[in-house]
Protein backbone atom coordinates (compact mmCIF):
# COMPACT_ATOMS: atom_id res chain seq x y z
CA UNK A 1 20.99 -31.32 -4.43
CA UNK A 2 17.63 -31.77 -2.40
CA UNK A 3 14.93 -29.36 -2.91
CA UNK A 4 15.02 -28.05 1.11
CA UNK A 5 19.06 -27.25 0.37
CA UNK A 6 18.42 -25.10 -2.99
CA UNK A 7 15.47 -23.26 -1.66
CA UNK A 8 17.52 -22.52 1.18
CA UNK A 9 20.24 -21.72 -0.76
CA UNK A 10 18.37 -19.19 -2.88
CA UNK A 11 16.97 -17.30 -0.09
CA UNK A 12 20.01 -17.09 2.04
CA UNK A 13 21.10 -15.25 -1.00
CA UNK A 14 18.44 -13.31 -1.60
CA UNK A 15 18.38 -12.07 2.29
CA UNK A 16 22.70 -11.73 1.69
CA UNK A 17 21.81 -8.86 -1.24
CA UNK A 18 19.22 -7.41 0.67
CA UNK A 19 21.50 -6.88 3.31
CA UNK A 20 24.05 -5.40 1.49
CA UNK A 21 21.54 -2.40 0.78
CA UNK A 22 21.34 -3.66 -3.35
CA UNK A 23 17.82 -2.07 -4.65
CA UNK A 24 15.60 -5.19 -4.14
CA UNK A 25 14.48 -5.50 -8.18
CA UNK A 26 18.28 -6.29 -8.46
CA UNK A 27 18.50 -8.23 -5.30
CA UNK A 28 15.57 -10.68 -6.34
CA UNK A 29 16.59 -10.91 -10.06
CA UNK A 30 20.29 -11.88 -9.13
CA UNK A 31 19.35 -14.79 -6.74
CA UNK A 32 17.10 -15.63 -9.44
CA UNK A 33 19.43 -15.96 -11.86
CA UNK A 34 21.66 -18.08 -9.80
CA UNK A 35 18.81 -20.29 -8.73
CA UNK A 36 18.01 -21.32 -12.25
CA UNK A 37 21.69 -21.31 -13.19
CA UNK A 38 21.87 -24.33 -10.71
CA UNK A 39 18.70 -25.70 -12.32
CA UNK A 40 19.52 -25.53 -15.87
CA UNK A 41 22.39 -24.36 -16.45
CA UNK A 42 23.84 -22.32 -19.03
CA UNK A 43 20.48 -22.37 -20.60
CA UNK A 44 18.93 -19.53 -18.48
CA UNK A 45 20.71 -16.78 -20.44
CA UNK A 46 18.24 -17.71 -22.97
CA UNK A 47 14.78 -17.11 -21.00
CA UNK A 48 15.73 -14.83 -18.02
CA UNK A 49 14.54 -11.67 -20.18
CA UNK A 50 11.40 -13.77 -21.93
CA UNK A 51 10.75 -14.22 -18.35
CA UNK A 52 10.87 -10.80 -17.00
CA UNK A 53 8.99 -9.17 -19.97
CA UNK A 54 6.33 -11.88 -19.82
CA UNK A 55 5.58 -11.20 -16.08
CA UNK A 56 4.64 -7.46 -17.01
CA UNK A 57 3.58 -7.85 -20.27
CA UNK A 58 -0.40 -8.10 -19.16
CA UNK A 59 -2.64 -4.84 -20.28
CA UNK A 60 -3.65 -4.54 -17.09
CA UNK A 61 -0.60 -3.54 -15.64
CA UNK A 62 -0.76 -0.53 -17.44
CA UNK A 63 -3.07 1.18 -14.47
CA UNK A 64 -0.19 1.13 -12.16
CA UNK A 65 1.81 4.17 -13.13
CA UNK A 66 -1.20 6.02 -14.72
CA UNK A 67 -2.42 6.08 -10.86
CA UNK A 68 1.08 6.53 -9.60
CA UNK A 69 1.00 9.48 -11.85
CA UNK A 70 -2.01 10.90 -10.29
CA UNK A 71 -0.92 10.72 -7.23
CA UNK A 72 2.48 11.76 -8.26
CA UNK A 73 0.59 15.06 -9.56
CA UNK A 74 -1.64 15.52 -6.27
CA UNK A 75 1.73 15.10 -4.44
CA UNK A 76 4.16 17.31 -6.62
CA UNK A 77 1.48 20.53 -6.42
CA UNK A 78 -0.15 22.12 -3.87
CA UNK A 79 -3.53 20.06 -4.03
CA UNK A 80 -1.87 18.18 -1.45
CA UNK A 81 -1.80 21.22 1.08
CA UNK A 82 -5.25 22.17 0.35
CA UNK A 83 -6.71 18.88 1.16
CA UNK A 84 -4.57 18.58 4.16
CA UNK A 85 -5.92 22.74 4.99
CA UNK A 86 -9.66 21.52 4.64
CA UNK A 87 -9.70 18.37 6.93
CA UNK A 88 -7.72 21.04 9.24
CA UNK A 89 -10.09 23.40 9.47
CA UNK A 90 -13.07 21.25 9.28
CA UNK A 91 -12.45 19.23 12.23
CA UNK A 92 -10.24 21.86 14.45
CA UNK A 93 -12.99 22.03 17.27
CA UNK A 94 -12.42 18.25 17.54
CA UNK A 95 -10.70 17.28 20.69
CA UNK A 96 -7.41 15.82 19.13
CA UNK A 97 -8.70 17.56 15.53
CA UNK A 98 -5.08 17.57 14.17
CA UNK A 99 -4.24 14.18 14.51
CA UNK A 100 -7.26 13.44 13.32
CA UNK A 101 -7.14 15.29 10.24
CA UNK A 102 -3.92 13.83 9.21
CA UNK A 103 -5.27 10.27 9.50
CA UNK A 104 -8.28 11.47 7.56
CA UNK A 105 -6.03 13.10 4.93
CA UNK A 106 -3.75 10.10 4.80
CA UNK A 107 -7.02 7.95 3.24
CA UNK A 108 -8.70 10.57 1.18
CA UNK A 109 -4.64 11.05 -0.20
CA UNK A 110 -4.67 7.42 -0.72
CA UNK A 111 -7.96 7.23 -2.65
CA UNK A 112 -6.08 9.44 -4.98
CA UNK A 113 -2.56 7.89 -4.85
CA UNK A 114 -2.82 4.33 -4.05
CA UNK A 115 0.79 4.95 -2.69
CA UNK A 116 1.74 4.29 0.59
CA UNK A 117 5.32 6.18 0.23
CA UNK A 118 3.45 9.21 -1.63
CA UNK A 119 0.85 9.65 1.03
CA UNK A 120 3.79 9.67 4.05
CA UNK A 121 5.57 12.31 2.08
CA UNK A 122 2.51 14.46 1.33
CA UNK A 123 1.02 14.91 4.17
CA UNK A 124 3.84 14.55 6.76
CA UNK A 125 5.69 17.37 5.23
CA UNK A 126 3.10 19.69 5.99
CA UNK A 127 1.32 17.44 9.29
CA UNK A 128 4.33 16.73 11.37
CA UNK A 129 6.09 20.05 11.35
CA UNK A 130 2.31 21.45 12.56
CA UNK A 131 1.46 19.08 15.15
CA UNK A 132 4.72 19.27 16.69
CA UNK A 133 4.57 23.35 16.53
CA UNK A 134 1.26 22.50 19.05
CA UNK A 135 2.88 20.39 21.33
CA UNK A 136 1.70 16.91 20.07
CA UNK A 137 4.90 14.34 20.93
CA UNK A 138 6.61 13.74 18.85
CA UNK A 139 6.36 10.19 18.24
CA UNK A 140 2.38 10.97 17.84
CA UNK A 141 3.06 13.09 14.88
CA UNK A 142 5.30 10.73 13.29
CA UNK A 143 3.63 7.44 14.28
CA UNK A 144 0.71 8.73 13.01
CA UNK A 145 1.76 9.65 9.69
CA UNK A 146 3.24 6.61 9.05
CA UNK A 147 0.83 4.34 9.90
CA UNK A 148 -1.89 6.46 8.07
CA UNK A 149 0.62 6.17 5.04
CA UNK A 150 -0.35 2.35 5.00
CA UNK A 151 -3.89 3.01 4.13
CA UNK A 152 -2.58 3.65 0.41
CA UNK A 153 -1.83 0.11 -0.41
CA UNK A 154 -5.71 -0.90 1.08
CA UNK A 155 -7.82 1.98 0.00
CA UNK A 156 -8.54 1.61 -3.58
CA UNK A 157 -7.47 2.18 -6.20
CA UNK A 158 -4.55 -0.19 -4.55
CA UNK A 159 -1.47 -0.85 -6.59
CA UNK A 160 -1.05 -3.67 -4.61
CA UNK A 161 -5.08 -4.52 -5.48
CA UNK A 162 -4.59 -4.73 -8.74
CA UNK A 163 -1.35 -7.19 -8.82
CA UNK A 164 -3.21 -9.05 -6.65
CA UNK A 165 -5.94 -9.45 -9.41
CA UNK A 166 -3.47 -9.52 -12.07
CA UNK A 167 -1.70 -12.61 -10.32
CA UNK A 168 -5.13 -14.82 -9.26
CA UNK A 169 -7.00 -13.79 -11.86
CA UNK A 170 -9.83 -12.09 -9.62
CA UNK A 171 -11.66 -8.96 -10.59
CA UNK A 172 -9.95 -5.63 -9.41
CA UNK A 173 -13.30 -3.92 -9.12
CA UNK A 174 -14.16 -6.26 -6.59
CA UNK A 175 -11.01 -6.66 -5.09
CA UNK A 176 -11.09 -2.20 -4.79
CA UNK A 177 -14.61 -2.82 -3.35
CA UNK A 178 -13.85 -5.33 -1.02
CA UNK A 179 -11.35 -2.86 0.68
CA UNK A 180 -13.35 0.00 1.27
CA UNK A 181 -14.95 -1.00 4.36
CA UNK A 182 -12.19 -2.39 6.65
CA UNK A 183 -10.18 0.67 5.25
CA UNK A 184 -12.26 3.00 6.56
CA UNK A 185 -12.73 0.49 9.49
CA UNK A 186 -8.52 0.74 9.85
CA UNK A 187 -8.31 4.28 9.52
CA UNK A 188 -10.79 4.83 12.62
CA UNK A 189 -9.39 2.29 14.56
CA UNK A 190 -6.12 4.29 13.83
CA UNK A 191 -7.80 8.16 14.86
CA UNK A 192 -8.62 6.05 18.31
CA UNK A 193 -5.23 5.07 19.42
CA UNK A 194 -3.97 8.52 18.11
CA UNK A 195 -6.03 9.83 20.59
CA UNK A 196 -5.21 7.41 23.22
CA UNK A 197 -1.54 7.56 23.03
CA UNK A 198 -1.55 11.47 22.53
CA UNK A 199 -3.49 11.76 25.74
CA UNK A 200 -1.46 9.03 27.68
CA UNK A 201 1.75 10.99 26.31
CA UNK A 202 0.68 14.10 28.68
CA UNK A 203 -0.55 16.04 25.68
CA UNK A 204 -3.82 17.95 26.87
CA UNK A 205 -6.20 18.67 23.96
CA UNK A 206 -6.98 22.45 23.82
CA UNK A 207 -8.38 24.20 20.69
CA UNK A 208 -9.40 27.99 22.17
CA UNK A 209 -6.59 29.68 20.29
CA UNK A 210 -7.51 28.41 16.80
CA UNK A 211 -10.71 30.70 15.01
CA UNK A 212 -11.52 29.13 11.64
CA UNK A 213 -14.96 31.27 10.41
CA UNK A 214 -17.60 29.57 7.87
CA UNK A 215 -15.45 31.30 4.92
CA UNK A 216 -12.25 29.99 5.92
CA UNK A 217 -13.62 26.47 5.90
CA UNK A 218 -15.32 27.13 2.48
CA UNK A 219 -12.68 29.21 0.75
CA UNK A 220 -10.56 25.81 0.35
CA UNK A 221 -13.25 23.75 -0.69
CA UNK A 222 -13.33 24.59 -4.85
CA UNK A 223 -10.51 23.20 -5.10
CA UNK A 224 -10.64 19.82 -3.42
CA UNK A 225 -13.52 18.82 -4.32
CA UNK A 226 -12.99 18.70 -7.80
CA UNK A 227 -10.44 16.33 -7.00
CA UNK A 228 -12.65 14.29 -5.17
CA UNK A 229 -14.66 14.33 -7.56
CA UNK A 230 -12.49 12.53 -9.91
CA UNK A 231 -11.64 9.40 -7.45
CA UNK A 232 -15.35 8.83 -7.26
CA UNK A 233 -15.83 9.57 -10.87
CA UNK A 234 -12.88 6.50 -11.18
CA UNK A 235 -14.17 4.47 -8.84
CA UNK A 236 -18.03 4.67 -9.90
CA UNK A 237 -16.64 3.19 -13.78
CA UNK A 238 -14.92 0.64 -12.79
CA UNK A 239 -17.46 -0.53 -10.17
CA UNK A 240 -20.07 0.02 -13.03
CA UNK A 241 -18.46 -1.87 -15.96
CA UNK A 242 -17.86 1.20 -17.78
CA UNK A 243 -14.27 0.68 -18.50
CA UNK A 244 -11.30 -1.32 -17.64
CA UNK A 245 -8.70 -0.45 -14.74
CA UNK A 246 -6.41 0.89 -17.33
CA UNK A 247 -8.71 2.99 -19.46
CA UNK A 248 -10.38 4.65 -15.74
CA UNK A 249 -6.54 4.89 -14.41
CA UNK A 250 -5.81 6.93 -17.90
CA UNK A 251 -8.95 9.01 -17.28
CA UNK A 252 -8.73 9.83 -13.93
CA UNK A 253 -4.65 10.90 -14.47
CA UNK A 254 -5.12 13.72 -17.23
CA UNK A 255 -8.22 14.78 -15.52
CA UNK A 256 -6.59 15.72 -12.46
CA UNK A 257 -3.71 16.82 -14.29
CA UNK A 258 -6.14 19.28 -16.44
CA UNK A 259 -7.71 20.19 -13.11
CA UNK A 260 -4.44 21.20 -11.37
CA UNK A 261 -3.36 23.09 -14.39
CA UNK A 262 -6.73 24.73 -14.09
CA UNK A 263 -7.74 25.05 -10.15
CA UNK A 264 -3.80 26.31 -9.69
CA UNK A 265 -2.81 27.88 -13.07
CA UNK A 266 -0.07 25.59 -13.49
CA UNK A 267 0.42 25.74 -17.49
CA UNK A 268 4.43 25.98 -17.84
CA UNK A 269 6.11 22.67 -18.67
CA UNK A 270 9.01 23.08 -15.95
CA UNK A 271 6.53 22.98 -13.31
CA UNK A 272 5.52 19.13 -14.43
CA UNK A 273 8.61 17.81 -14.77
CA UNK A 274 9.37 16.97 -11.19
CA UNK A 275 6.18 15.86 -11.07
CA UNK A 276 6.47 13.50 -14.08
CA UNK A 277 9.89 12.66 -13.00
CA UNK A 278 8.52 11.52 -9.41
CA UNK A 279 6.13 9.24 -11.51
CA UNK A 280 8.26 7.71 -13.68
CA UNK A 281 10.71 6.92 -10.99
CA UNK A 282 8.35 4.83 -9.05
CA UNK A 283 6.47 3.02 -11.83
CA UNK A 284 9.63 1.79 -12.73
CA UNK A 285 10.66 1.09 -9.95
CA UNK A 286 7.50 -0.95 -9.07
CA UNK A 287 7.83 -2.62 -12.64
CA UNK A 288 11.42 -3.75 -12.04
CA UNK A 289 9.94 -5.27 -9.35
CA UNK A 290 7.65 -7.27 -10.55
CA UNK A 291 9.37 -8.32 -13.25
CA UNK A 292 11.89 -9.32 -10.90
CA UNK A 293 9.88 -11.36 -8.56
CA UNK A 294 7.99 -12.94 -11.73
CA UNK A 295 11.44 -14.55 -12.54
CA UNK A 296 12.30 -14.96 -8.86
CA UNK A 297 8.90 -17.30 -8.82
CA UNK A 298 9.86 -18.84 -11.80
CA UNK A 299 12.96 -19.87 -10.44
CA UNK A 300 11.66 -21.50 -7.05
CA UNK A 301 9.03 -23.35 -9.22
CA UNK A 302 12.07 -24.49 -11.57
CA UNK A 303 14.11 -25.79 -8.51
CA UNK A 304 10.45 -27.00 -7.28
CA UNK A 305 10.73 -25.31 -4.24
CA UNK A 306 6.97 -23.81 -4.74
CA UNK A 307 5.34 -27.26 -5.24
CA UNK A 308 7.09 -28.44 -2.54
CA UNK A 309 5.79 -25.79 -0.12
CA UNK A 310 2.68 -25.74 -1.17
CA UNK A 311 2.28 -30.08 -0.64
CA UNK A 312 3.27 -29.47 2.84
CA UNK A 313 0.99 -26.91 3.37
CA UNK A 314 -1.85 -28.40 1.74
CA UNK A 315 -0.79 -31.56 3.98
CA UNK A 316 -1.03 -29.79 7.01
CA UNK A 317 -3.84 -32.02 8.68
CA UNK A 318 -5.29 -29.02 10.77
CA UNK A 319 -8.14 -26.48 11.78
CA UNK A 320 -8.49 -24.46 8.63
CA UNK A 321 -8.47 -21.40 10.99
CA UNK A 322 -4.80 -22.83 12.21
CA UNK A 323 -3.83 -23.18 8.58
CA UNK A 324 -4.77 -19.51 7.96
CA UNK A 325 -2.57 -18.47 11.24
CA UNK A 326 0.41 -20.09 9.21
CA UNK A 327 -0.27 -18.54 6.42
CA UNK A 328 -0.41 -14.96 7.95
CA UNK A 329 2.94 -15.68 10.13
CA UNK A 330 4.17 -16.36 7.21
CA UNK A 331 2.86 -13.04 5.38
CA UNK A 332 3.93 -11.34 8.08
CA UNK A 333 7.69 -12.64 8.15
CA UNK A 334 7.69 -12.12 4.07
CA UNK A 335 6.88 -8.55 5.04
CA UNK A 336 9.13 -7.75 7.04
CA UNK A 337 12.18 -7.79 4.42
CA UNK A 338 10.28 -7.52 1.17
CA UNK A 339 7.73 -4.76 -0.16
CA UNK A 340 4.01 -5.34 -0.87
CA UNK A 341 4.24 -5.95 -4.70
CA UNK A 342 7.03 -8.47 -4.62
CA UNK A 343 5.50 -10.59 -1.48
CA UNK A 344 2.08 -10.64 -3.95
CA UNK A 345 3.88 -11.43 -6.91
CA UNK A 346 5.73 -14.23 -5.32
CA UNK A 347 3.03 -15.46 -2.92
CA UNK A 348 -0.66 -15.20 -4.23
CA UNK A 349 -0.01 -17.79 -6.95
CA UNK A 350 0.80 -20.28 -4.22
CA UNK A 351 -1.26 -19.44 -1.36
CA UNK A 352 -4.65 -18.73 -3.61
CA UNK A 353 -5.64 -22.49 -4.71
CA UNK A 354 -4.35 -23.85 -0.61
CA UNK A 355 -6.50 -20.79 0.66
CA UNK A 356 -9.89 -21.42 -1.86
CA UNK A 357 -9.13 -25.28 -0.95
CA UNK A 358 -9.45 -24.35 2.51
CA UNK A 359 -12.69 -22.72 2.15
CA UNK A 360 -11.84 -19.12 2.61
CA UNK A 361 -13.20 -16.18 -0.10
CA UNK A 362 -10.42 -15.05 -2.09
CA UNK A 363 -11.41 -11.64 -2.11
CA UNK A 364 -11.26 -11.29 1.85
CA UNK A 365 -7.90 -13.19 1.85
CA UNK A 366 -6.66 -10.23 -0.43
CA UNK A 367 -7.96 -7.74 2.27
CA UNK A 368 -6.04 -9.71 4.97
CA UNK A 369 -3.01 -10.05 3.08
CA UNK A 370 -2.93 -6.43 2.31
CA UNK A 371 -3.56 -5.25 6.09
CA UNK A 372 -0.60 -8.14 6.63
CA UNK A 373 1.97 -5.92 4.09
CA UNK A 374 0.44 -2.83 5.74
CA UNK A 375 2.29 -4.15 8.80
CA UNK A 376 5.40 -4.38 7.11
CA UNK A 377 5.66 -0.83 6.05
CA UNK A 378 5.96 0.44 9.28
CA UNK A 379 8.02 -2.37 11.26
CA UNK A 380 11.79 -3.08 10.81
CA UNK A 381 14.29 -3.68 9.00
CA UNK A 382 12.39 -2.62 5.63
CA UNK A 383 9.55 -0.57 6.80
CA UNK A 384 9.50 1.66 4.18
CA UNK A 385 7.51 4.07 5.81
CA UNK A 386 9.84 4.75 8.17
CA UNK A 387 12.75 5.68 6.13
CA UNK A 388 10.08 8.39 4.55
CA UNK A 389 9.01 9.80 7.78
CA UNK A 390 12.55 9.87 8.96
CA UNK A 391 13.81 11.87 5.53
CA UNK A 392 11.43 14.72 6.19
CA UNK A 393 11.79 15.00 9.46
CA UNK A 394 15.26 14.33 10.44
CA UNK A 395 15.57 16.09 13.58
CA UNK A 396 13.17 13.54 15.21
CA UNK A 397 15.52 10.26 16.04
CA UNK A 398 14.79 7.03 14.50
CA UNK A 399 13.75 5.78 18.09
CA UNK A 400 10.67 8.15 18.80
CA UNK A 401 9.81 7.56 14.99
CA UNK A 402 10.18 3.50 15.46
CA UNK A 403 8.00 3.26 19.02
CA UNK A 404 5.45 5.64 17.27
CA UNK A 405 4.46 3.40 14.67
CA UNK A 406 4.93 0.15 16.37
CA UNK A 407 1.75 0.29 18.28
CA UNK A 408 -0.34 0.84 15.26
CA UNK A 409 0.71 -2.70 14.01
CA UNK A 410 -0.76 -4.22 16.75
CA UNK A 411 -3.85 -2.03 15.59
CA UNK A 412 -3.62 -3.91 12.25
CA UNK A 413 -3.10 -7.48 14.10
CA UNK A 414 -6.54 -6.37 15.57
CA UNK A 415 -8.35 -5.80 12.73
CA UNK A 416 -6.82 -8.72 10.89
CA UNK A 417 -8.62 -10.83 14.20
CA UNK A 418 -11.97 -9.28 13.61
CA UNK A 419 -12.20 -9.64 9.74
CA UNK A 420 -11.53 -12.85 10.67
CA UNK A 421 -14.30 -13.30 13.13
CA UNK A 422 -16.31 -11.07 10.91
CA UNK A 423 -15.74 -11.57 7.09
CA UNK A 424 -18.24 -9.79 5.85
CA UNK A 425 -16.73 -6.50 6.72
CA UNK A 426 -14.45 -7.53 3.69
CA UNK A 427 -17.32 -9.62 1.80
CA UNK A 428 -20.33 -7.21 2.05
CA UNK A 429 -19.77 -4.67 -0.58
CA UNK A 430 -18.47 -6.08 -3.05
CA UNK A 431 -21.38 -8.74 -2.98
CA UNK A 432 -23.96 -6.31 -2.70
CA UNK A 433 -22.63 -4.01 -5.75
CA UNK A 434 -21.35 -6.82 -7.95
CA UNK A 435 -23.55 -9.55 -6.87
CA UNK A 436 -21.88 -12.50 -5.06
CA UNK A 437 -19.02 -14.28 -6.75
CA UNK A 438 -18.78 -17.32 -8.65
């Protein structure tokens, strides 16, 4: 059997699980299986769990659910509100202050989640329902969220980030630095075209019956901060060498843990366990993934279908800027059906040595990539985001939801066009903290 014929083969089968709504760990691991099964027969009983453990069995892994956990523990108590309450009342004099203060709370929520699901759920549960009680359309409210969900997989600390890392063998630190800037550059491009489509929707921007005094907008301010606190606490020892992803993802989960039980006197074990249970449903969940998609690689390199890929690629006699185009169609198209962490898994060994051949830093191509699987989220059939706006607010059809979002993917296509006309939006600060790379 010719390579072209097994590699289609074992994604035809891959896209035939998908389809029939099997969770995708269990999709990829099962074509897997059958790919190497036609590669070596018999034999792959033997390695398939060797396989999986040795795609998760790096230290470093060990930060993903310690900051799922935070945010699972931001999410599960009512830190969440507060944070969502401040921006509110900060920024209510605003024209278009609601909207606005969603986005915002969508990336401050993701700077302590690194979740794009988590941040959706949050802060639409308490956004939505509000913005559509003031006559925002609906589709704003929703579109909104969703997209501002997306900012969890870019700001750090990214979950996606650090498989990247984990996968190319780049520094995380960097990787979390190199995403600051075009996050914050995504999330106002985003509080623009809120504003735009709410006031092309008919929806006229009038704040004169809201009166927040100085106290109200201090009175919720003790305790968020101390949670902010904590991400820049995070952030500021990894950036500064002081300790390893896993040991600052440790740190910064029981200290907001101890500060929740603290700020919101939160001290009986029952009201943890849906918050620990939230946790350790999606780190394993993420795991299963990427153990998954380590033995989904392994079996398109058995059957040679990544070498093969990669040779035409790398034989592609074009523009390098062309080359890149291909690359991101074909980021884009992975996107669509897969989630973030599997597409990495799968992809960054393969595209990393064509993209630093081509002459492109790998720590921006990890910012466009991301912004490419931020896409994803919020377009069909997967978009992940979606299905989370539409399970907490399912009086809103699927339509309004769908042609919300939408537009803010074009957003993304945008800013993917002007990191690539201006790389050092992605390049700057990471090279200025951490010194250029090597």
């Amino acid at each position: 059997m010719t390579t072209s014929m097994s590699g289609m083969i074992l994604i035809a089968t891959l896209f035939l699980f998908l389809a029939t709504g099997m969770p995708i760990a269990f999709a990829l691991g099962l074509a897997a299986m059958g790919g190497l099964f036609m590669a070596m027969g018999f034999e792959v009983i033997g390695i398939v769990a060797e396989t999986m453990f040795a795609g998760i069995g790096n230290l470093a892994f060990v930060s993903i659910p310690m900051f799922v956990l935070m945010g699972a523990i931001v999410a599960g108590s009512p830190a969440g509100a507060d944070l969502y309450r401040a921006l509110d009342r900060w920024l209510y004099k605003v024209p278009g202050g609601l909207v606005l203060s969603n986005i915002g709370a969508c990336a401050v929520f993701s700077g302590m989640t690194g979740s794009s699901p988590a941040t959706c759920a949050a802060i639409g549960k308490l956004g939505i329902p509000e913005m559509m009680n003031r006559g925002y359309p609906a589709s704003v409210a929703t579109g909104s969220i969703a997209a501002g969900g997306t900012l969890g997989i870019l700001l750090p600390p990214s979950v996606t980030m650090i498989v990247y890392g984990i996968a190319t063998e780049t520094s995380i630190g960097r990787l979390f630095l190199a995403g600051v800037i075009p996050g914050l550059m995504l999330t106002a491009m985003f509080m623009a075209w809120a504003l735009i489509d709410a006031r092309r929707k008919g929806f006229r921007f009038d704040t004169s019956g809201l009166v927040y005094t100085l106290r109200d907008k201090l009175a919720v301010l003790p305790r968020v901060l101390p949670l902010m606190l904590i991400i820049v606490a995070v952030l500021y020892v990894l950036y500064g060498g002081v300790a390893t992803p896993s040991e600052a993802a440790g740190a910064g989960a029981m200290l907001t843990l101890i500060v929740v039980m603290v700020v919101y006197r939160l001290y009986k074990l029952r009201s943890f366990s849906g918050i620990f249970g939230s946790g350790m449903r999606e780190s394993v969940m993420i795991m299963m993934i990427l153990a998954s998609a380590e033995l989904f690689a392994f079996a398109l390199s058995s059957l040679y279908i990544t070498q093969s890929v990669a040779e035409v690629i790398a034989a592609l006699e074009v523009n390098r800027w062309v080359l890149m185009g291909v690359i991101n169609v074909f980021l884009l198209v992975a996107g669509l059906f897969l989630p973030p962490v599997a597409v990495i898994v799968m992809s960054a060994p393969l595209l990393y040595p064509i993209v630093i051949q081509a002459g492109f830093d790998p720590y921006w191509f990890a910012v466009i990539l991301t912004v490419n699987m931020e896409i994803g989220l919020i377009t069909p059939p997967v978009g992940l985001n979606l299905f989370v706006i539409k399970g907490i607010t399912p009086q809103v059809p699927t339509k309004e939801i769908l042609w919300g979002a939408l537009p803010y993917a074009l957003v993304m296509v945008l800013a993917i066009v002007i990191m690539c006309v201006f790389p050092q939006i992605a390049t700057f600060l990471p090279d200025y903290v951490m010194g250029p790379a090597i």
